[in-house]
PDB file of N, CA and C in Angstrom:
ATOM      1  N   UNK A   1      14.480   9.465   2.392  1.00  0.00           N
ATOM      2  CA  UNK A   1      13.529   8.439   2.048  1.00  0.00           C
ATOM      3  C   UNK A   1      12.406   9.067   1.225  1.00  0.00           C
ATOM      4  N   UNK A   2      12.069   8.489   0.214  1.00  0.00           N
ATOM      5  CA  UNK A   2      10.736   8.787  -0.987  1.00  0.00           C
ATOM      6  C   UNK A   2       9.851   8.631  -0.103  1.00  0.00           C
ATOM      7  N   UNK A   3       8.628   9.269  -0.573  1.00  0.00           N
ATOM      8  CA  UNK A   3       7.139   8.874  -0.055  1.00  0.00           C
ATOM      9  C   UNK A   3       6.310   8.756  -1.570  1.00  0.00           C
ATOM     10  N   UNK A   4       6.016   7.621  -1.448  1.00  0.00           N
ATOM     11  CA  UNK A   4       4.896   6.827  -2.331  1.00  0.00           C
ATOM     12  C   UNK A   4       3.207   7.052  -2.455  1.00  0.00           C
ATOM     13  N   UNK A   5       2.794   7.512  -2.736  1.00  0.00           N
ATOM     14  CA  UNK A   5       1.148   7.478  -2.601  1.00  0.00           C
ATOM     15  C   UNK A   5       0.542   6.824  -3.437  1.00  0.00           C
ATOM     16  N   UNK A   6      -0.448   5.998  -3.473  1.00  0.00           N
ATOM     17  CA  UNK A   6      -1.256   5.038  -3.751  1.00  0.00           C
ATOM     18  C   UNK A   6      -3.048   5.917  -3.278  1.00  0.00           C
ATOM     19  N   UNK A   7      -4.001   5.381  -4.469  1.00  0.00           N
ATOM     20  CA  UNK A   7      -5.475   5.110  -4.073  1.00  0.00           C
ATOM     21  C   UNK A   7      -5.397   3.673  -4.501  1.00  0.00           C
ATOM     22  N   UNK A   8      -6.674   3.143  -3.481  1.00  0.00           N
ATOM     23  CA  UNK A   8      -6.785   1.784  -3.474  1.00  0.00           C
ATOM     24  C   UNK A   8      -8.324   1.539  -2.979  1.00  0.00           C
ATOM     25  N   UNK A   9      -8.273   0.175  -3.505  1.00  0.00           N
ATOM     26  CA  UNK A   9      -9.524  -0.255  -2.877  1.00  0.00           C
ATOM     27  C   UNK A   9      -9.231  -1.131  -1.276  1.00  0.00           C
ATOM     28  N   UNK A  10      -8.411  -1.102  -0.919  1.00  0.00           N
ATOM     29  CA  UNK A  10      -8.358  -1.242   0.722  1.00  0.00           C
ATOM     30  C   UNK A  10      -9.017  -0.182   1.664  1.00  0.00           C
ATOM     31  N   UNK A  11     -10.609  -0.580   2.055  1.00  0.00           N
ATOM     32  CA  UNK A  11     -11.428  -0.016   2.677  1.00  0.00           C
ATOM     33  C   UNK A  11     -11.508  -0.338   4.149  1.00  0.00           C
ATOM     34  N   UNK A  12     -11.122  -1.330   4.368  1.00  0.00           N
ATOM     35  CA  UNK A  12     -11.262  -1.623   6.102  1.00  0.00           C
ATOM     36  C   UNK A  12     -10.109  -2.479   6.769  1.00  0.00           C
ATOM     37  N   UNK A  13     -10.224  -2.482   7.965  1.00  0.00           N
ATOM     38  CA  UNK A  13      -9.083  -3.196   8.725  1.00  0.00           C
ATOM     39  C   UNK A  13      -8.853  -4.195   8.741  1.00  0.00           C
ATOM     40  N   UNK A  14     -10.291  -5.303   8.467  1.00  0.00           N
ATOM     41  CA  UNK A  14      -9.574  -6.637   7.648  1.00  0.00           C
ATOM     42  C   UNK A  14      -8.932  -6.431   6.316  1.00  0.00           C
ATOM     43  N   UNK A  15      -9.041  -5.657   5.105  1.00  0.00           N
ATOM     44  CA  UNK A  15      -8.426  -5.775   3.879  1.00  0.00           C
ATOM     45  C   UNK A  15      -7.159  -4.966   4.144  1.00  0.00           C
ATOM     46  N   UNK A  16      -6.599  -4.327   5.667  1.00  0.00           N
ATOM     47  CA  UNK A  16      -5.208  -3.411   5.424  1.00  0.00           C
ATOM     48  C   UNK A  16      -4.752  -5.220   5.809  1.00  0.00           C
ATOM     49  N   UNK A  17      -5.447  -5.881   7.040  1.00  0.00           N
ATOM     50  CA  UNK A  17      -4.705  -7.379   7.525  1.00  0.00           C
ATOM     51  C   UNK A  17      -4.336  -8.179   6.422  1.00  0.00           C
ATOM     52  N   UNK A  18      -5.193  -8.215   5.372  1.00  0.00           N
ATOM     53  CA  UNK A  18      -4.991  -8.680   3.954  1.00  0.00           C
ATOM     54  C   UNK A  18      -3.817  -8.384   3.460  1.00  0.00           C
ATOM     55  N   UNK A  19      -3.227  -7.230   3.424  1.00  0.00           N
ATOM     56  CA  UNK A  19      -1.995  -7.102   2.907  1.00  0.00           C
ATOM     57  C   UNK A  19      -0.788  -6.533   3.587  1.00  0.00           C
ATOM     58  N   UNK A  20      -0.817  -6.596   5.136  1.00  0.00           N
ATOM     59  CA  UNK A  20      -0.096  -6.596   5.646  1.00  0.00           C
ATOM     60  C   UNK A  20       0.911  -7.476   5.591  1.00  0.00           C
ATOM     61  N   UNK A  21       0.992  -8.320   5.729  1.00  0.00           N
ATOM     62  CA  UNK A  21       2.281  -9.226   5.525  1.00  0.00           C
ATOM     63  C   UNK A  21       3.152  -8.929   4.256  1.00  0.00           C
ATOM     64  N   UNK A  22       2.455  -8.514   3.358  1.00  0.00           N
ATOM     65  CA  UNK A  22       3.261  -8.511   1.526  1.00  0.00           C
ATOM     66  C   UNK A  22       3.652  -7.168   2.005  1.00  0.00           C
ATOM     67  N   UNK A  23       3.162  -5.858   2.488  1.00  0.00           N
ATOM     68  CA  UNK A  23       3.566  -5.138   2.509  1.00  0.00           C
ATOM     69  C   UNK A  23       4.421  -4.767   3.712  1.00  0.00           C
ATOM     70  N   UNK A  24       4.417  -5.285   4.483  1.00  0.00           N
ATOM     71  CA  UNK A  24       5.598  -5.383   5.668  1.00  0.00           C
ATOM     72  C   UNK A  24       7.074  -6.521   5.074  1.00  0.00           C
ATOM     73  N   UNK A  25       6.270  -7.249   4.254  1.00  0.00           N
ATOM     74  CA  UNK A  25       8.116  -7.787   3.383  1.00  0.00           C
ATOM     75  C   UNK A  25       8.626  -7.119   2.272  1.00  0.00           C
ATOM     76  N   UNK A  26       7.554  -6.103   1.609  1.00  0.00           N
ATOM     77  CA  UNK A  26       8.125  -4.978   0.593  1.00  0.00           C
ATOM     78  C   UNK A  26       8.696  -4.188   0.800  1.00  0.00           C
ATOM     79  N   UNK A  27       8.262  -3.399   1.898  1.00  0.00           N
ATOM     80  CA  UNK A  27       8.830  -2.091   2.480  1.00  0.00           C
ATOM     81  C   UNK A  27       9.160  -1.685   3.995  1.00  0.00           C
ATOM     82  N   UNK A  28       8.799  -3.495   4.832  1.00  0.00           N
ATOM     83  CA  UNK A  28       9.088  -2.748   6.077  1.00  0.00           C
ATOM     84  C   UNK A  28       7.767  -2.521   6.777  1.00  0.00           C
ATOM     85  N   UNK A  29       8.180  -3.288   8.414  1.00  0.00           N
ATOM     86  CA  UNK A  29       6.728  -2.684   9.166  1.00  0.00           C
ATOM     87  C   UNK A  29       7.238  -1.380   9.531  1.00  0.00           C
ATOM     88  N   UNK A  30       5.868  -0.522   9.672  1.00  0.00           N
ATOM     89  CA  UNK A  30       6.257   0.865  10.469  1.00  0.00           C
ATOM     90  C   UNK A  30       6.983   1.640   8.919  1.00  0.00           C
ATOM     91  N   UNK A  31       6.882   1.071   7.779  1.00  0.00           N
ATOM     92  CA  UNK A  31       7.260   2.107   6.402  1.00  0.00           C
ATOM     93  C   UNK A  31       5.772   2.158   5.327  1.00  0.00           C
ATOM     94  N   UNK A  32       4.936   1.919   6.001  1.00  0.00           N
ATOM     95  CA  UNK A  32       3.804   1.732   5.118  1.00  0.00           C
ATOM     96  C   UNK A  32       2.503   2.342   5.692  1.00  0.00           C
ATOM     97  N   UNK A  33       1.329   3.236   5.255  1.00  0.00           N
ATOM     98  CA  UNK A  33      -0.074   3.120   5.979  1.00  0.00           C
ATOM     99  C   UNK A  33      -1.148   2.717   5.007  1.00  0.00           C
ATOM    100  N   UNK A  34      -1.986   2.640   5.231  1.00  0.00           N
ATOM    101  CA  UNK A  34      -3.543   2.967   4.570  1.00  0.00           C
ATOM    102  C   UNK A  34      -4.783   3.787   5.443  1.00  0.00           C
ATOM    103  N   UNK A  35      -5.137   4.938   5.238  1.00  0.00           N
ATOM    104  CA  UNK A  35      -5.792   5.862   5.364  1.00  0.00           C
ATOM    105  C   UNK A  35      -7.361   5.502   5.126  1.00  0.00           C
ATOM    106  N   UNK A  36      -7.631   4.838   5.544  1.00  0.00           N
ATOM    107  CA  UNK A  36      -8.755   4.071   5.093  1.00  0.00           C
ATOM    108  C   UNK A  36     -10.482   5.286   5.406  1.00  0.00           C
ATOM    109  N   UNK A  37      -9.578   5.981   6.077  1.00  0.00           N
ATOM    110  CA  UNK A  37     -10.731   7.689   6.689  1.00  0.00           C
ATOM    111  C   UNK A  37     -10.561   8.495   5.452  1.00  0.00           C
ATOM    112  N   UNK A  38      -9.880   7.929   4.475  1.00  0.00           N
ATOM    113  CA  UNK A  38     -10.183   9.201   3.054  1.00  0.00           C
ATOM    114  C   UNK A  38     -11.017   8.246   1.988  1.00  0.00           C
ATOM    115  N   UNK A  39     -11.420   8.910   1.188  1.00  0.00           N
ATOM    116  CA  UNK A  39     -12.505   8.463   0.412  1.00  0.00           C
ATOM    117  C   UNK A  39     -11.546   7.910  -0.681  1.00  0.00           C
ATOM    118  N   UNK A  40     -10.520   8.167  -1.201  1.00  0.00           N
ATOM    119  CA  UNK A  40      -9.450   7.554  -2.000  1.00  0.00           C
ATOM    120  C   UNK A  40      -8.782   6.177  -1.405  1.00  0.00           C
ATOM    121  N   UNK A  41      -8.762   6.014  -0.055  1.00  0.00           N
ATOM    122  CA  UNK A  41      -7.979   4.778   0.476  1.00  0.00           C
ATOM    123  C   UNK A  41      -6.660   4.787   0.211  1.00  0.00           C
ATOM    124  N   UNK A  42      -5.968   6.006   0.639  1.00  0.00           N
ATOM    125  CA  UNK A  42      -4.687   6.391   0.602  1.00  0.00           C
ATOM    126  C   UNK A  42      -3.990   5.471   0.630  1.00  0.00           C
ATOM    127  N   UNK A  43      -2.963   4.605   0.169  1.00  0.00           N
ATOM    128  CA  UNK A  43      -1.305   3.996   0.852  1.00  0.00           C
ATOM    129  C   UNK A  43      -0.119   4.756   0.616  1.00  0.00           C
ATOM    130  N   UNK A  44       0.265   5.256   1.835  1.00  0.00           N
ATOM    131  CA  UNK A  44       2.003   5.815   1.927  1.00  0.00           C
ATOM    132  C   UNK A  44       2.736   4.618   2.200  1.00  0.00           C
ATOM    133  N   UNK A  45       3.688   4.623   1.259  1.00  0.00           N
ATOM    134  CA  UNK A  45       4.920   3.698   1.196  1.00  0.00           C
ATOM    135  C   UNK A  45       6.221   4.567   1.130  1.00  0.00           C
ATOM    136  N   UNK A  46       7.025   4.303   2.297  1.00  0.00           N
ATOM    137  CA  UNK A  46       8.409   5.236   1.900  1.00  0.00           C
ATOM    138  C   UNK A  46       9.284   4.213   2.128  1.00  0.00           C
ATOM    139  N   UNK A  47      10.430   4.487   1.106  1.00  0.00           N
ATOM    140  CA  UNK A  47      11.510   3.469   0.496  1.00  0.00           C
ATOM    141  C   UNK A  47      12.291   4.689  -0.270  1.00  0.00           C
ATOM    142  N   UNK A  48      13.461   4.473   0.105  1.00  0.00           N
ATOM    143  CA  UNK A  48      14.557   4.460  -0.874  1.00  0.00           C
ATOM    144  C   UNK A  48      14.886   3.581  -2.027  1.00  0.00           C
ATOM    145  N   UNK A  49      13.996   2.041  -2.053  1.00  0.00           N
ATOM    146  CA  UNK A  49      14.668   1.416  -3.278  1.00  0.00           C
ATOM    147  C   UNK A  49      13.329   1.063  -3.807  1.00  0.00           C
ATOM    148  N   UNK A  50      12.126   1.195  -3.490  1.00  0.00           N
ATOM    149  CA  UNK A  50      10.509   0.238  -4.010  1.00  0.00           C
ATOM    150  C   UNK A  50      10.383   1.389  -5.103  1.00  0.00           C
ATOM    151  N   UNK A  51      10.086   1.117  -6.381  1.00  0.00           N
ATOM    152  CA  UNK A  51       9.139   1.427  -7.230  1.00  0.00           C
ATOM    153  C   UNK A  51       8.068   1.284  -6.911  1.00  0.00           C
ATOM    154  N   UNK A  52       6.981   1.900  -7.684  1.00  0.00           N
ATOM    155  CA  UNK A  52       5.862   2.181  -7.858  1.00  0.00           C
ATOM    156  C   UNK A  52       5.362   0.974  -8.498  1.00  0.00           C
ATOM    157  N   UNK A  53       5.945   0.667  -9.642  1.00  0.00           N
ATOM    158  CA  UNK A  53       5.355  -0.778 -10.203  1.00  0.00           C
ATOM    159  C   UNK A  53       5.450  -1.909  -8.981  1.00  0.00           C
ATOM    160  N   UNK A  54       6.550  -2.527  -8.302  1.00  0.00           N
ATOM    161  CA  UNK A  54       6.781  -3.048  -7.735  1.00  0.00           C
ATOM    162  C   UNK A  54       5.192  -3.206  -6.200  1.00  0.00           C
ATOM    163  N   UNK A  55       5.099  -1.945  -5.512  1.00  0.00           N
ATOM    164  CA  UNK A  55       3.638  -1.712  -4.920  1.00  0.00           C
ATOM    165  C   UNK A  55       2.671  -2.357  -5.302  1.00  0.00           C
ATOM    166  N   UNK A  56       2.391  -1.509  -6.347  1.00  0.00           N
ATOM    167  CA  UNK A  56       0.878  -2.237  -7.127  1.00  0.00           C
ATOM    168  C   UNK A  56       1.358  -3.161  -7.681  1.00  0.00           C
ATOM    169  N   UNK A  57       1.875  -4.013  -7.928  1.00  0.00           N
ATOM    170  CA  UNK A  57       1.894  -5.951  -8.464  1.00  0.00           C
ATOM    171  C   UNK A  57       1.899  -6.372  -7.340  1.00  0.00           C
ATOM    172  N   UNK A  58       2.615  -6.214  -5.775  1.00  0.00           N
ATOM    173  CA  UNK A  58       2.129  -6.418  -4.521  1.00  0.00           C
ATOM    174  C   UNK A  58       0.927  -6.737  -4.107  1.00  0.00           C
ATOM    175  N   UNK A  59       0.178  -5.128  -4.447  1.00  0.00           N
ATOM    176  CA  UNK A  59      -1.069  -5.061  -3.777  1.00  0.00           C
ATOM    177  C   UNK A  59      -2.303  -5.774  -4.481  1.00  0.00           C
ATOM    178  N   UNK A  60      -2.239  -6.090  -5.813  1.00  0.00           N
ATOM    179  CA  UNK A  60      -2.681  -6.313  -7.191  1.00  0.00           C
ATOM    180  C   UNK A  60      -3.113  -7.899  -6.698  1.00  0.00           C
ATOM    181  N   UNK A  61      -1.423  -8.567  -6.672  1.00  0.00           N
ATOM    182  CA  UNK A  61      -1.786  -9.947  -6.054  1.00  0.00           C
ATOM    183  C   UNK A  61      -2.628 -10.070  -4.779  1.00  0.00           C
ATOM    184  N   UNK A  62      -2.483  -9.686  -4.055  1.00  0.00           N
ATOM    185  CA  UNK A  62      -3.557  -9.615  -3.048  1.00  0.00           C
ATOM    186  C   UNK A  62      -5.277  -9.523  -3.121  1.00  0.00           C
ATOM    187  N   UNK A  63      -5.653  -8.904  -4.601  1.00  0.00           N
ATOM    188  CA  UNK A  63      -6.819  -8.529  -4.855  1.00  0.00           C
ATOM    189  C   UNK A  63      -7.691  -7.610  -4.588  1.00  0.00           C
ATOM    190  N   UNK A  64      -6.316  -6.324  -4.365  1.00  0.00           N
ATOM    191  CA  UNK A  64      -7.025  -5.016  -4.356  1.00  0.00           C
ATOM    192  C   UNK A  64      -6.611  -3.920  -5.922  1.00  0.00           C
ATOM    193  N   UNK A  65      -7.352  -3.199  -6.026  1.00  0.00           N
ATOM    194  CA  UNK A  65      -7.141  -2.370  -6.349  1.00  0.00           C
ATOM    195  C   UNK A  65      -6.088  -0.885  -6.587  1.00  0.00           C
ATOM    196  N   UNK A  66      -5.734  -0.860  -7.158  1.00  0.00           N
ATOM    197  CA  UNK A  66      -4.610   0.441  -6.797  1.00  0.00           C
ATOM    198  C   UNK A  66      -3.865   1.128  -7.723  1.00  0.00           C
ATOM    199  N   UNK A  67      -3.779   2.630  -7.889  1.00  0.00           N
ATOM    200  CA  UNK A  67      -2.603   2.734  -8.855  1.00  0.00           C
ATOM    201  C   UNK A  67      -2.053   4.539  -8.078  1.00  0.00           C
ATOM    202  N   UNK A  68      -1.317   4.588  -8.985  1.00  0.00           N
ATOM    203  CA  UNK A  68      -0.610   5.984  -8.411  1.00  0.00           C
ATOM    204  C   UNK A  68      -1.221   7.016  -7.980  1.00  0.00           C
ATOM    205  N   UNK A  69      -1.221   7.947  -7.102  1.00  0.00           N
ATOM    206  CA  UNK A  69      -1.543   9.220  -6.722  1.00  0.00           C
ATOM    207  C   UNK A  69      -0.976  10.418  -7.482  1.00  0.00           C
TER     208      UNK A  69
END
């Protein structure tokens, strides 16, 4: 399985609730975090089949911020 890294503007535990659902139908609950204790606002995404584009147009619609690590 790939591991994905993302910075983002997902800063707190209501905005990970924000995109929990899109990202639990992208990649899977329990295949995703946000690190919200780093100053970048980490997201690990691991997938064998998700692109990188695919993530951020996810997270994008939601109305955060984000692009590759």
């Amino acid at each position: 399985m790939k591991t994905l890294r993302f910075t983002t503007t997902i800063n707190c535990q209501n905005c990970v609730r924000a995109v929990t659902p899109v990202l639990n139908e992208l990649a899977g609950p329990g295949h995703w975090q946000v690190d919200t204790a780093n100053p970048e606002k980490v997201l690990t995404v691991q997938s064998d089949t998700l692109t990188p584009r695919q993530v951020v147009a996810a997270v994008e619609e939601e109305g955060f911020e984000i692009k590759e690590a």
